[in-house]
Protein backbone atom coordinates (compact mmCIF):
# COMPACT_ATOMS: atom_id res chain seq x y z
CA UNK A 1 93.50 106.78 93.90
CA UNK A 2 89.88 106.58 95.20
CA UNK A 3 90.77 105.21 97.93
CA UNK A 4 93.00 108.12 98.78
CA UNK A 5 90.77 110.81 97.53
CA UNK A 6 87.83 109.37 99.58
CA UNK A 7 89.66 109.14 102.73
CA UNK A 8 91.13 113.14 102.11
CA UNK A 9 87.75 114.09 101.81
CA UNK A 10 86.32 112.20 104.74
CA UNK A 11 89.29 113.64 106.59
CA UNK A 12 88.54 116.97 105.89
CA UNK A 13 84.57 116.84 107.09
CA UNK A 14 86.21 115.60 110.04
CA UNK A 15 88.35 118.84 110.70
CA UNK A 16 85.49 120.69 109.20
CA UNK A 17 83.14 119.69 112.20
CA UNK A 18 85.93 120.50 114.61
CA UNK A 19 85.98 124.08 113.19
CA UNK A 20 82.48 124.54 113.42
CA UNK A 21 82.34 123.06 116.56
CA UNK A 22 85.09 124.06 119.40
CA UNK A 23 86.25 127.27 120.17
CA UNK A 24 89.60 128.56 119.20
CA UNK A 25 91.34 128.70 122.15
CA UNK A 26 90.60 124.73 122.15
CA UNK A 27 91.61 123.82 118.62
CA UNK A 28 95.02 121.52 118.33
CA UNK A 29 97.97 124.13 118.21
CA UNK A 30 98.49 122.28 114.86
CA UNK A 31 95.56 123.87 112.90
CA UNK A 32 95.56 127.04 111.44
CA UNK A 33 93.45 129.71 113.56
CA UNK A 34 94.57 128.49 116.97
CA UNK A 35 94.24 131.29 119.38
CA UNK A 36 94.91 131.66 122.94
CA UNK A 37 91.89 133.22 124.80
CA UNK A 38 89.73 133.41 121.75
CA UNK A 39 86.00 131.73 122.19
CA UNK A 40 84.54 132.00 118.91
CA UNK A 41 84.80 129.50 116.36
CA UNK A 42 86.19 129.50 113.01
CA UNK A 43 83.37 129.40 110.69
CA UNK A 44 85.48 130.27 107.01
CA UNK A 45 88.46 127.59 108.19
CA UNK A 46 84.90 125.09 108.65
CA UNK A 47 83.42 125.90 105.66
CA UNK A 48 86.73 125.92 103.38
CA UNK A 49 87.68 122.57 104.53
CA UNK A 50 83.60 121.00 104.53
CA UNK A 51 83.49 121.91 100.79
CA UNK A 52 87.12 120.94 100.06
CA UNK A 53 85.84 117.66 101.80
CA UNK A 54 82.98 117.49 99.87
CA UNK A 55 84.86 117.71 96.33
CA UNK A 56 87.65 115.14 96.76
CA UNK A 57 84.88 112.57 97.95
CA UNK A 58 83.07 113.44 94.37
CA UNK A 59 86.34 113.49 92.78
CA UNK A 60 86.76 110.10 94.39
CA UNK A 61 83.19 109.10 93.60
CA UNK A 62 83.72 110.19 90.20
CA UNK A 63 86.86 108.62 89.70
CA UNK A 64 85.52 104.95 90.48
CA UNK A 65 82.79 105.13 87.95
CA UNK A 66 85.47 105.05 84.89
């Protein structure tokens, strides 16, 4: 279950970076916010997913201590 929280979490920093860091209109049609001839970034779908990130790693984290 660490394993798998870790990995989530690392996942999600991962996606959370892309957010903050390509424009819309370039995102994977996959993720949510994906918009054709739309430059700015996604900033609340970045920081959503950074801190969702950020708590299954310390859930993880947590988790192997017991």
């Amino acid at each position: 279950m660490k394993l798998i929280l870790t990995l989530l979490g690392v996942v999600l920093l991962v996606i959370a970076a892309v957010y903050f860091l390509v424009p819309a209109d370039r995102l994977p049609g996959f993720f949510p916010g994906h918009e054709t001839g739309v430059t700015r970034v996604h900033v609340k779908h970045g920081i959503v997913s950074g801190v969702a990130g950020v708590v299954l790693i310390a859930a993880g984290m947590w988790m192997g201590r017991r």
